[in-house]
C-alpha atoms as a PDB file:
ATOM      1  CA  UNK A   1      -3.038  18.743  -8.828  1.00  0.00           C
ATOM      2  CA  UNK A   2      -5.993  17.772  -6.585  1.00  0.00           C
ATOM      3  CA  UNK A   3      -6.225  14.646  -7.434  1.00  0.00           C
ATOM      4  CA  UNK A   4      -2.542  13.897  -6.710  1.00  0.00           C
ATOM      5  CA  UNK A   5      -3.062  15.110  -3.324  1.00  0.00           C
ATOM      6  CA  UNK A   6      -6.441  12.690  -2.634  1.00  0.00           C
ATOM      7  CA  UNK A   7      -3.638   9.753  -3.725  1.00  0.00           C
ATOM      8  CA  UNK A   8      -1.133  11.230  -1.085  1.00  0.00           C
ATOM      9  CA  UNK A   9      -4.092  11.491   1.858  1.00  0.00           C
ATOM     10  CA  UNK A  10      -5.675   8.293   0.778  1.00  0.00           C
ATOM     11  CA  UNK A  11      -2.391   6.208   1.344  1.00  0.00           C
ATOM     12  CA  UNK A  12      -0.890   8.417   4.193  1.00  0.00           C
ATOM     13  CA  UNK A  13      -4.539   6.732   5.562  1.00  0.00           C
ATOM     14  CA  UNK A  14      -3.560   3.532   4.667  1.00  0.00           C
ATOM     15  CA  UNK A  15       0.008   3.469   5.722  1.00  0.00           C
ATOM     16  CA  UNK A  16      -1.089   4.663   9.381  1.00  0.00           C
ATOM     17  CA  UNK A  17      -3.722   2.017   9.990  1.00  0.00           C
ATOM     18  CA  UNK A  18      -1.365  -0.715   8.523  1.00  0.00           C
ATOM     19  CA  UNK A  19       0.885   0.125  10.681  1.00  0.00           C
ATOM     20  CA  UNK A  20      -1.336  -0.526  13.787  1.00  0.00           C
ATOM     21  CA  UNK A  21      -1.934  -3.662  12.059  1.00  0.00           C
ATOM     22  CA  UNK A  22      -1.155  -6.913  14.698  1.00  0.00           C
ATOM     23  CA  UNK A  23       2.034  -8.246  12.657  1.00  0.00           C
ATOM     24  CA  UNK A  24       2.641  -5.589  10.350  1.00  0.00           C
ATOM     25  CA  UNK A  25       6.535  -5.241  11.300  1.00  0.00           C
ATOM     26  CA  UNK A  26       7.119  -2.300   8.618  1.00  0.00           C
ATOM     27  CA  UNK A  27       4.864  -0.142   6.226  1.00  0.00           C
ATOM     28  CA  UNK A  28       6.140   2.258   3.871  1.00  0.00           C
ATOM     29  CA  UNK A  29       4.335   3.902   0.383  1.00  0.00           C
ATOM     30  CA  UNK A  30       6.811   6.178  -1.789  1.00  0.00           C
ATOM     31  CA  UNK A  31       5.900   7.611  -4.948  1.00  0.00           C
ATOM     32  CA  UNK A  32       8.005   6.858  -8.245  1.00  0.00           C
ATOM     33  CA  UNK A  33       9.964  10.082  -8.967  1.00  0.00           C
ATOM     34  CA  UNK A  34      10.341   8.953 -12.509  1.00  0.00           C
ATOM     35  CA  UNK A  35       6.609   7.772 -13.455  1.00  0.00           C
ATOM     36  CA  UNK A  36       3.201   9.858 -12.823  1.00  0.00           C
ATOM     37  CA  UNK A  37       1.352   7.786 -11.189  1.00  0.00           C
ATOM     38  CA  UNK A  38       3.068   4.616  -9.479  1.00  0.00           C
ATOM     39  CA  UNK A  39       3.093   3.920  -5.544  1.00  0.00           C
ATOM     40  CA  UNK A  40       5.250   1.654  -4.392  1.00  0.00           C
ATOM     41  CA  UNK A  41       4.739   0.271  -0.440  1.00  0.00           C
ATOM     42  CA  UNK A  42       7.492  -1.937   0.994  1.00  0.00           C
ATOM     43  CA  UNK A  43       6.128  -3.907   3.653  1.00  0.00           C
ATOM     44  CA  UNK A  44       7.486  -6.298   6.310  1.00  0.00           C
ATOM     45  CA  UNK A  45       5.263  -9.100   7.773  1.00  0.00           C
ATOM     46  CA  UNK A  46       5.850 -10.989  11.037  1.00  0.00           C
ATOM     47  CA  UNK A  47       4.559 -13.811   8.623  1.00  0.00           C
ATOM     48  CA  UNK A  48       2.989 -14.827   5.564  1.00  0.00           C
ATOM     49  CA  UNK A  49      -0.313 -15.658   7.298  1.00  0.00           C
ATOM     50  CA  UNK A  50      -0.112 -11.779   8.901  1.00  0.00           C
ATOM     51  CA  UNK A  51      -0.043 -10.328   5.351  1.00  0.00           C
ATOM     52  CA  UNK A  52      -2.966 -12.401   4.337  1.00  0.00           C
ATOM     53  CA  UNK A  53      -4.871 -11.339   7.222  1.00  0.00           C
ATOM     54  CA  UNK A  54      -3.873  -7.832   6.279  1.00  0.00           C
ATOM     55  CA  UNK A  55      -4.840  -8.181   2.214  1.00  0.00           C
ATOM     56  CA  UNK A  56      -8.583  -9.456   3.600  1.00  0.00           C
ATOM     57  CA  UNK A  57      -9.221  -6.097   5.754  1.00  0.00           C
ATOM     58  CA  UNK A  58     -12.099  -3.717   4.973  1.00  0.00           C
ATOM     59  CA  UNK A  59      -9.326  -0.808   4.820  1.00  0.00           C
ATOM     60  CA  UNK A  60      -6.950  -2.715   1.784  1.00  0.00           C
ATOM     61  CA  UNK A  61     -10.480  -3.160   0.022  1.00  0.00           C
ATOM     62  CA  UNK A  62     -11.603   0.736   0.673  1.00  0.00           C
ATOM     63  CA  UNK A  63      -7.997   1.593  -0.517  1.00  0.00           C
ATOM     64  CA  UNK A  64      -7.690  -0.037  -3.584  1.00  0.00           C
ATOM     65  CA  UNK A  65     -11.677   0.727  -4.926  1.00  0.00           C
ATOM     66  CA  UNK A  66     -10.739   4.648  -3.537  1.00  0.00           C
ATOM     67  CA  UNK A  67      -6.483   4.538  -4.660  1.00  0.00           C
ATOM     68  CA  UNK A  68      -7.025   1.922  -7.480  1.00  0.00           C
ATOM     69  CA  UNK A  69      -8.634   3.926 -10.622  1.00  0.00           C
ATOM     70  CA  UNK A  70      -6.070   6.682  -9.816  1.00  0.00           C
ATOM     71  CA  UNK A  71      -3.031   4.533 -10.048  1.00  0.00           C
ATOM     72  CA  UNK A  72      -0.999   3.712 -13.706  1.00  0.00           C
ATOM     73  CA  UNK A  73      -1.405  -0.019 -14.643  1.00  0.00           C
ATOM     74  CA  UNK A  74      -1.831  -2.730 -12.513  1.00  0.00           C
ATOM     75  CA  UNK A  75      -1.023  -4.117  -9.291  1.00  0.00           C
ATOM     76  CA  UNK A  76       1.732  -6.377  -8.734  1.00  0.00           C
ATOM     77  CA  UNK A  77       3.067  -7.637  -5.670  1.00  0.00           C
ATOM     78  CA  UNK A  78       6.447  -8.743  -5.565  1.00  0.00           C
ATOM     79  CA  UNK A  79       7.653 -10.889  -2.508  1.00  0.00           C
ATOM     80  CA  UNK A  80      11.254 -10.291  -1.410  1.00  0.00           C
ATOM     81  CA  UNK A  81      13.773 -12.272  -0.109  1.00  0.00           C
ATOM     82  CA  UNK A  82      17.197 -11.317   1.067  1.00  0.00           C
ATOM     83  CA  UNK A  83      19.916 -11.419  -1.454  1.00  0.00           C
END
């Protein structure tokens, strides 16, 4: 549908700027396979204060009031650390 194309332009946008981002390490959105609706980005920061930096821009704010209505449910973000 159209729609699901706007989501897949919208955060091929986003991934490319992020990536250009000063400390932004890694940047990558997938789509679930097995629910309509879910993105999932894996990210890697050069540090915590980097990602914070990042989660203030104008473009994360443009994304999620553009992305954000689209989407199923709500965010969560889920810090990782190495098993």
């Amino acid at each position: 549908p159209a729609a699901d194309e706007a989501i897949s332009a919208g955060v091929a946008e986003l991934v490319e700027a992020t990536r250009a981002e000063d400390g932004c390490v890694a940047y990558d959105a997938y789509r679930s396979a097995a629910v309509p609706g879910v993105w999932i980005t894996v990210e890697e920061w050069r540090s915590q204060a980097d990602l914070d930096a990042h989660l203030q821009t104008a473009l994360v704010a443009k994304a999620f009031e553009a992305l954000g209505p689209a989407l199923a449910g709500e965010l969560a973000i889920h810090p990782l650390t190495p098993a």
